[in-house]
PDB file of N, CA and C in Angstrom:
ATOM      1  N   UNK A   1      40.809  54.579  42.499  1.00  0.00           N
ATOM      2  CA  UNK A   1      41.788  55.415  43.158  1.00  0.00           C
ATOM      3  C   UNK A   1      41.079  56.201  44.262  1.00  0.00           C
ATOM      4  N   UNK A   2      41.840  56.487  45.219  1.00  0.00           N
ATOM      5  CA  UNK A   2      41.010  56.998  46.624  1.00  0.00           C
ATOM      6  C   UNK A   2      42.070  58.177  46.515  1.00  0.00           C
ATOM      7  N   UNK A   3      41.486  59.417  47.192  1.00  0.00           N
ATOM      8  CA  UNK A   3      42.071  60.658  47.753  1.00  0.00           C
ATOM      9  C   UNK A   3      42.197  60.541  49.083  1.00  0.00           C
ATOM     10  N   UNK A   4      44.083  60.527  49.167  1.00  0.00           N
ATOM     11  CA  UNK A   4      43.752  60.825  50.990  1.00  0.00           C
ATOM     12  C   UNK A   4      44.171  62.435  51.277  1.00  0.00           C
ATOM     13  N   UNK A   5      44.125  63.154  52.418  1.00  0.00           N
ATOM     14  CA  UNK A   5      44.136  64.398  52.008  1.00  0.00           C
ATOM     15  C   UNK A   5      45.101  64.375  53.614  1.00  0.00           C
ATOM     16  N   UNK A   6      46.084  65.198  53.269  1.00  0.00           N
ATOM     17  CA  UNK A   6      47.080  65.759  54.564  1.00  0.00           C
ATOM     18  C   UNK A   6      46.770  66.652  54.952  1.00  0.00           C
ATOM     19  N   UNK A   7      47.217  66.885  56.524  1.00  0.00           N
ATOM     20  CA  UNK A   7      46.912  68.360  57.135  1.00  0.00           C
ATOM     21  C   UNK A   7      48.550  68.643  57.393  1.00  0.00           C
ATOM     22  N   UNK A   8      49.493  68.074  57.055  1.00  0.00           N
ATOM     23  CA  UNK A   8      50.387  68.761  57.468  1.00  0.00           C
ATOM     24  C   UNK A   8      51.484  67.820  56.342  1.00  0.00           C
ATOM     25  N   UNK A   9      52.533  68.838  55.771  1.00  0.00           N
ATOM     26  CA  UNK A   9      53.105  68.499  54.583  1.00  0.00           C
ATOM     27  C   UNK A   9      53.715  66.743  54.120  1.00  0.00           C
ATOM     28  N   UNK A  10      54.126  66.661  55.259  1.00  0.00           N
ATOM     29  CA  UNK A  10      54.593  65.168  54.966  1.00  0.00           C
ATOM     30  C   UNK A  10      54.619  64.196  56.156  1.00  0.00           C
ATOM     31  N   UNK A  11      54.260  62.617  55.640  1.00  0.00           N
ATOM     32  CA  UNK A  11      53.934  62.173  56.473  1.00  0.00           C
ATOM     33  C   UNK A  11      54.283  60.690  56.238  1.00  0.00           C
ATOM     34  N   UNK A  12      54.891  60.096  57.335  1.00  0.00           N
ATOM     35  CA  UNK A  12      55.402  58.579  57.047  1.00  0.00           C
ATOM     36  C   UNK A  12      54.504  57.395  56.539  1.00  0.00           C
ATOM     37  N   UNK A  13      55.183  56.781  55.535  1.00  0.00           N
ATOM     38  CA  UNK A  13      54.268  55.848  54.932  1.00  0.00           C
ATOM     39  C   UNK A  13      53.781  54.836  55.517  1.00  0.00           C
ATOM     40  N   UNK A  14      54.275  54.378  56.730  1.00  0.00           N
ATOM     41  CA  UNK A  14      53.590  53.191  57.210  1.00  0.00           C
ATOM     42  C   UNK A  14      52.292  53.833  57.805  1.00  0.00           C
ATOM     43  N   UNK A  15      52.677  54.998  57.917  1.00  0.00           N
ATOM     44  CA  UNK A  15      51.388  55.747  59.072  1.00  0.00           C
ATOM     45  C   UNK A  15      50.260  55.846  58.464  1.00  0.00           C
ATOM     46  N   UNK A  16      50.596  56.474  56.957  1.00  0.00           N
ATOM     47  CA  UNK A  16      49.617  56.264  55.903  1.00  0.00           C
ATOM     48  C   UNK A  16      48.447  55.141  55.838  1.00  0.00           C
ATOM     49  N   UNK A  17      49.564  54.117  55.665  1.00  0.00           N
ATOM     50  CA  UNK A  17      48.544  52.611  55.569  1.00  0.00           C
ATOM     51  C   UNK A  17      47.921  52.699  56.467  1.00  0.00           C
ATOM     52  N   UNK A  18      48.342  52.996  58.021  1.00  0.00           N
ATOM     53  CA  UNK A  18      47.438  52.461  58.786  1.00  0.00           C
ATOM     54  C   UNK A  18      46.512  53.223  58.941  1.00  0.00           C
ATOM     55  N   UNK A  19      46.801  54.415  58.985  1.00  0.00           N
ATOM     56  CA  UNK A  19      45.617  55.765  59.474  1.00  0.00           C
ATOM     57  C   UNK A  19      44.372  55.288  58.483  1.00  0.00           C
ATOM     58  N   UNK A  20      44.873  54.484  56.960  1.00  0.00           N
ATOM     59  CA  UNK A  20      43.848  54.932  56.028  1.00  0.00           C
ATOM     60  C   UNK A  20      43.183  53.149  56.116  1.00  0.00           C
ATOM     61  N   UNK A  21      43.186  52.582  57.035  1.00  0.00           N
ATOM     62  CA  UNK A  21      42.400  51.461  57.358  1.00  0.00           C
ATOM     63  C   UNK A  21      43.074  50.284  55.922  1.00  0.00           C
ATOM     64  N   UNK A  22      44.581  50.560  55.612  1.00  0.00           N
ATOM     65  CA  UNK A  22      44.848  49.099  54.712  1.00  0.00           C
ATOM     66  C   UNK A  22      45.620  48.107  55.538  1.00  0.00           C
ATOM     67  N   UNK A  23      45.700  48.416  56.990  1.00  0.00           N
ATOM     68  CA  UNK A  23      46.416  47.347  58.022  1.00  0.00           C
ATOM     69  C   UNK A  23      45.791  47.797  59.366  1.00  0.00           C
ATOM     70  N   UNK A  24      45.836  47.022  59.962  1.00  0.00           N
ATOM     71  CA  UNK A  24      45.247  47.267  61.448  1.00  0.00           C
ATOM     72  C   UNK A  24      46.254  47.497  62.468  1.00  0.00           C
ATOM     73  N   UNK A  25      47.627  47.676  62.332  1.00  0.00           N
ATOM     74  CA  UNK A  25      48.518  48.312  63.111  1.00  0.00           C
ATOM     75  C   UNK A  25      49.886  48.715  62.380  1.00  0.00           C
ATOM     76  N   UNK A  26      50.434  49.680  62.999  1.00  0.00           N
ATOM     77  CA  UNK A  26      51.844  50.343  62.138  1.00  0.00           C
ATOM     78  C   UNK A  26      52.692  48.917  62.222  1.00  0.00           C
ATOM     79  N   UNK A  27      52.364  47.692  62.954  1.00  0.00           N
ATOM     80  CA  UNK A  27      53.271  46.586  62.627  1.00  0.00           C
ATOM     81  C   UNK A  27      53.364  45.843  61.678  1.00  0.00           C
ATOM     82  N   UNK A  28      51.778  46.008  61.252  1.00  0.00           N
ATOM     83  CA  UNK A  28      51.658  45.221  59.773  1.00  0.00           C
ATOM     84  C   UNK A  28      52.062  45.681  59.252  1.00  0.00           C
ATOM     85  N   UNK A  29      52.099  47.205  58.725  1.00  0.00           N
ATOM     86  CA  UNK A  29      51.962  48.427  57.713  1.00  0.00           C
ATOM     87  C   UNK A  29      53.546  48.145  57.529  1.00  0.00           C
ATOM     88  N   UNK A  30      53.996  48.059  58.424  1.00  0.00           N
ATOM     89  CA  UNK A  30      55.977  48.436  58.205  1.00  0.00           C
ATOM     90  C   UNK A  30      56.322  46.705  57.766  1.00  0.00           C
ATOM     91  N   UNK A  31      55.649  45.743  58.324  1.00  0.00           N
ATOM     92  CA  UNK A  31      56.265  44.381  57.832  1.00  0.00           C
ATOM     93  C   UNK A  31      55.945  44.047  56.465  1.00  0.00           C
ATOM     94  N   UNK A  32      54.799  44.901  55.607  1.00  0.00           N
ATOM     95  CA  UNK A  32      54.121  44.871  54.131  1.00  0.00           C
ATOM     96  C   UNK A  32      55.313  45.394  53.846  1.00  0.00           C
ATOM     97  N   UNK A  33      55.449  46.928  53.998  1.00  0.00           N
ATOM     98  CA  UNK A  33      56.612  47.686  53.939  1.00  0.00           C
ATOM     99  C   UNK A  33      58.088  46.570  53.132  1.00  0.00           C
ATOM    100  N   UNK A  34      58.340  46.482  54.456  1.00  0.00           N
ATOM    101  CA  UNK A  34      59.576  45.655  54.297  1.00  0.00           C
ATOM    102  C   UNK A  34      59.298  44.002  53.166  1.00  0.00           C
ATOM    103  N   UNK A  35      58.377  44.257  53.065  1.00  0.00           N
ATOM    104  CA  UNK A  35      57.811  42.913  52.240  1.00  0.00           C
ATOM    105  C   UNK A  35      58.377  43.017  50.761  1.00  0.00           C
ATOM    106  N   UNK A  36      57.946  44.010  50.418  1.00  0.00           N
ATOM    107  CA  UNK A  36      58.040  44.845  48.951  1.00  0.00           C
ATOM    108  C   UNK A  36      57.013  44.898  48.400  1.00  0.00           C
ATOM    109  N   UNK A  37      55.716  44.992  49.320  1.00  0.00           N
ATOM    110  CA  UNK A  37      54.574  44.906  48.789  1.00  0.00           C
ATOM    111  C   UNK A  37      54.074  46.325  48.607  1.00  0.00           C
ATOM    112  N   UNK A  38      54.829  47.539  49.029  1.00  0.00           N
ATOM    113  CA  UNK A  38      54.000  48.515  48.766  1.00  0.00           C
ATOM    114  C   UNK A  38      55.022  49.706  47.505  1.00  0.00           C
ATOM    115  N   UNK A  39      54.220  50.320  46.582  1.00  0.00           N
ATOM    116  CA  UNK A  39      54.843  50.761  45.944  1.00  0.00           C
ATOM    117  C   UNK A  39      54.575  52.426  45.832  1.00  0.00           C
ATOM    118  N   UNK A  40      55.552  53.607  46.006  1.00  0.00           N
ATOM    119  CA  UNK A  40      55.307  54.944  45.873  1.00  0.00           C
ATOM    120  C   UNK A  40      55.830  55.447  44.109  1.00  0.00           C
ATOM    121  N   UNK A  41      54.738  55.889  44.145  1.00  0.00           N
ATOM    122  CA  UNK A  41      55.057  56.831  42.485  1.00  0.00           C
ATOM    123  C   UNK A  41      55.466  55.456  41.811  1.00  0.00           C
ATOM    124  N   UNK A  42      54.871  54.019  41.492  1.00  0.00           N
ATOM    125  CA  UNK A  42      55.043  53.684  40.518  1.00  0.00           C
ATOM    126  C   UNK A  42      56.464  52.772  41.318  1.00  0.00           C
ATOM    127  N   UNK A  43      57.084  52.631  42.068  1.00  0.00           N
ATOM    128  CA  UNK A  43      58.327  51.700  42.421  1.00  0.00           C
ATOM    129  C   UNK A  43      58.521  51.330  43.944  1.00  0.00           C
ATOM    130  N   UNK A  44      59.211  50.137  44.314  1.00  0.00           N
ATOM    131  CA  UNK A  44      58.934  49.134  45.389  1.00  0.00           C
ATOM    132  C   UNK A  44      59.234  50.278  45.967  1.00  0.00           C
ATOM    133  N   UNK A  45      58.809  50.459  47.108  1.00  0.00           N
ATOM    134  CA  UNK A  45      59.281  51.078  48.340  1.00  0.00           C
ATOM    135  C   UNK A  45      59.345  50.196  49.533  1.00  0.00           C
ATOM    136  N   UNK A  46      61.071  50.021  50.127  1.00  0.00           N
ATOM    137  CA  UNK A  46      61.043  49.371  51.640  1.00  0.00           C
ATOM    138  C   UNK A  46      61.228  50.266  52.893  1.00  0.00           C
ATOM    139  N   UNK A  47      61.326  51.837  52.769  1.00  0.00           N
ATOM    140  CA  UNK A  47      61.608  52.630  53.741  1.00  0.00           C
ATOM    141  C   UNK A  47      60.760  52.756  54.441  1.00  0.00           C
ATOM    142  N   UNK A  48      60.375  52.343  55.176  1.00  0.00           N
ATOM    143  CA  UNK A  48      58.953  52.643  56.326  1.00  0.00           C
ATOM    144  C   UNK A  48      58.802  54.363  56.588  1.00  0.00           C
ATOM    145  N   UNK A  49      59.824  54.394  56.816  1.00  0.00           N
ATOM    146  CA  UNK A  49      59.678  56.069  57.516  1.00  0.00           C
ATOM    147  C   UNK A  49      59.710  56.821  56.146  1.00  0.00           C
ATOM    148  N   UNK A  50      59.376  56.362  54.713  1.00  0.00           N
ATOM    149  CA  UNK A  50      59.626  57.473  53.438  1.00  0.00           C
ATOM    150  C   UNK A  50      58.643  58.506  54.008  1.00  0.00           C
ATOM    151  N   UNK A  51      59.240  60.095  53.686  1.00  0.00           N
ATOM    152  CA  UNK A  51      58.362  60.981  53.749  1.00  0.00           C
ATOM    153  C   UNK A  51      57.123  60.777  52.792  1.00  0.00           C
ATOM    154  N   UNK A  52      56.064  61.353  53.218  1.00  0.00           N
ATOM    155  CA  UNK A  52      55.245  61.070  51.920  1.00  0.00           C
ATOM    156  C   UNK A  52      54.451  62.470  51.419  1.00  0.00           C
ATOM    157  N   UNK A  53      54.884  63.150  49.980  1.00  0.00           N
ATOM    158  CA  UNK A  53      54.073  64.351  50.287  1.00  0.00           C
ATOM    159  C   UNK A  53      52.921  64.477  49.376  1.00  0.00           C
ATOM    160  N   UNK A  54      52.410  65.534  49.407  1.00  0.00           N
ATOM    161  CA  UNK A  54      51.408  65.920  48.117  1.00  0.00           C
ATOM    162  C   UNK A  54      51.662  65.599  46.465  1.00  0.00           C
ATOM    163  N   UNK A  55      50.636  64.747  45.725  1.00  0.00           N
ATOM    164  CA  UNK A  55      51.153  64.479  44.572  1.00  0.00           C
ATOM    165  C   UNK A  55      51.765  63.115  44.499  1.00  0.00           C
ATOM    166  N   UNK A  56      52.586  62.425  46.058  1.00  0.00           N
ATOM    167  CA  UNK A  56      52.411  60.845  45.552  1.00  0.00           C
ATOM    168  C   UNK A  56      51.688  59.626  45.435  1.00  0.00           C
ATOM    169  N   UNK A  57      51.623  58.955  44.776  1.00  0.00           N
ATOM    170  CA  UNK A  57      50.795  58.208  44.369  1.00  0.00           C
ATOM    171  C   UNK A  57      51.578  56.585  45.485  1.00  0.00           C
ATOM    172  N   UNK A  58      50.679  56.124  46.386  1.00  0.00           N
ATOM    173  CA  UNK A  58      50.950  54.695  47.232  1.00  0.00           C
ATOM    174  C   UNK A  58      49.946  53.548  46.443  1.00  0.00           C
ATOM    175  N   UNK A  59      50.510  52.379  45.741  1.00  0.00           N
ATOM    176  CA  UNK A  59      50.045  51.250  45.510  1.00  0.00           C
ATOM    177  C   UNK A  59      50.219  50.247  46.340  1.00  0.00           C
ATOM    178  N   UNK A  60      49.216  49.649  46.467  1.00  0.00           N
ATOM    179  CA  UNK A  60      49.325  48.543  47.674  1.00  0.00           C
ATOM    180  C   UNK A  60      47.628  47.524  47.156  1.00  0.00           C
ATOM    181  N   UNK A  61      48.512  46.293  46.447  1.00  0.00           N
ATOM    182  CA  UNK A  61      47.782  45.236  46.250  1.00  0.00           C
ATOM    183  C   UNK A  61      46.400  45.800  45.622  1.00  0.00           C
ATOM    184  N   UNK A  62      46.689  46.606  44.579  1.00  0.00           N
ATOM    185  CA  UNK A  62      45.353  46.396  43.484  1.00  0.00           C
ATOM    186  C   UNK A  62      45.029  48.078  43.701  1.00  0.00           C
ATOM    187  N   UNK A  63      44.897  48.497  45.366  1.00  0.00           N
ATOM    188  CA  UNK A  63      44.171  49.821  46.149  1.00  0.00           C
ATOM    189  C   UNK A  63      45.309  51.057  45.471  1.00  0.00           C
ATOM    190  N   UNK A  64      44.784  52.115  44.903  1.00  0.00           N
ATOM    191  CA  UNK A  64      45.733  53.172  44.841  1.00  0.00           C
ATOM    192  C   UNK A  64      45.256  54.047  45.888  1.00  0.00           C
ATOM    193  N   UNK A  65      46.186  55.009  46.172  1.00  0.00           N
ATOM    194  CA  UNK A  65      45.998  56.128  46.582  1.00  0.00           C
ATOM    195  C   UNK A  65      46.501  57.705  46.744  1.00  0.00           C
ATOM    196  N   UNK A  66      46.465  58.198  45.872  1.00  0.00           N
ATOM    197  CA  UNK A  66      47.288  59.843  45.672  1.00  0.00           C
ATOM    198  C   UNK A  66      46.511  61.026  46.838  1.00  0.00           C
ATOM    199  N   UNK A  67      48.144  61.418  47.185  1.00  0.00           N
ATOM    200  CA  UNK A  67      48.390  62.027  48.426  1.00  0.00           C
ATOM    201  C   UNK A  67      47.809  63.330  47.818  1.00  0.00           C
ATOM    202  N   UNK A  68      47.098  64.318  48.666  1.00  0.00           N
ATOM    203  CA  UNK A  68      46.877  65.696  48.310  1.00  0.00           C
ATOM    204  C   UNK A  68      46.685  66.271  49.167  1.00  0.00           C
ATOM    205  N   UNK A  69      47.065  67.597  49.945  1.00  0.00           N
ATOM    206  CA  UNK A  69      47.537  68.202  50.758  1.00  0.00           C
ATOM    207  C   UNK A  69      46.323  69.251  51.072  1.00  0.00           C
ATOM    208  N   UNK A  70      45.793  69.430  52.175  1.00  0.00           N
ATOM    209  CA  UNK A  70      44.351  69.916  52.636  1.00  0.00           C
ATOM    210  C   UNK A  70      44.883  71.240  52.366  1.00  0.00           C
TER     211      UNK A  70
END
């Protein structure tokens, strides 16, 4: 499990993926997205733009990562 850490309360999930190096552009990040490959708190997520805040947990192919707020 990896810590990613926010500077500002919430933040879109595709942006997530990409900022945190699991796609190499917000095009992949949103077409995984829409795939049903990525999952928040435990369930599919297809909303690209889900807010994402402190405390959720993003699965994506094996990689976790829980959100925590700087």
């Amino acid at each position: 499990m990896r810590d990613v850490i926010l500077s500002k309360p919430a933040v879109e999930l595709y942006k997530i993926l990409k900022f945190e190096g699991l796609f190499g552009s917000g095009g992949e990040a949103k077409a995984a997205i829409d795939a049903g490959l990525v999952k928040v708190n435990g369930e599919v997520e297809t909303r690209k733009r889900r807010q994402i805040n402190a405390g959720d947990m993003i699965e994506l192919g094996g990689e976790q990562l829980q959100i925590r707020l700087a």
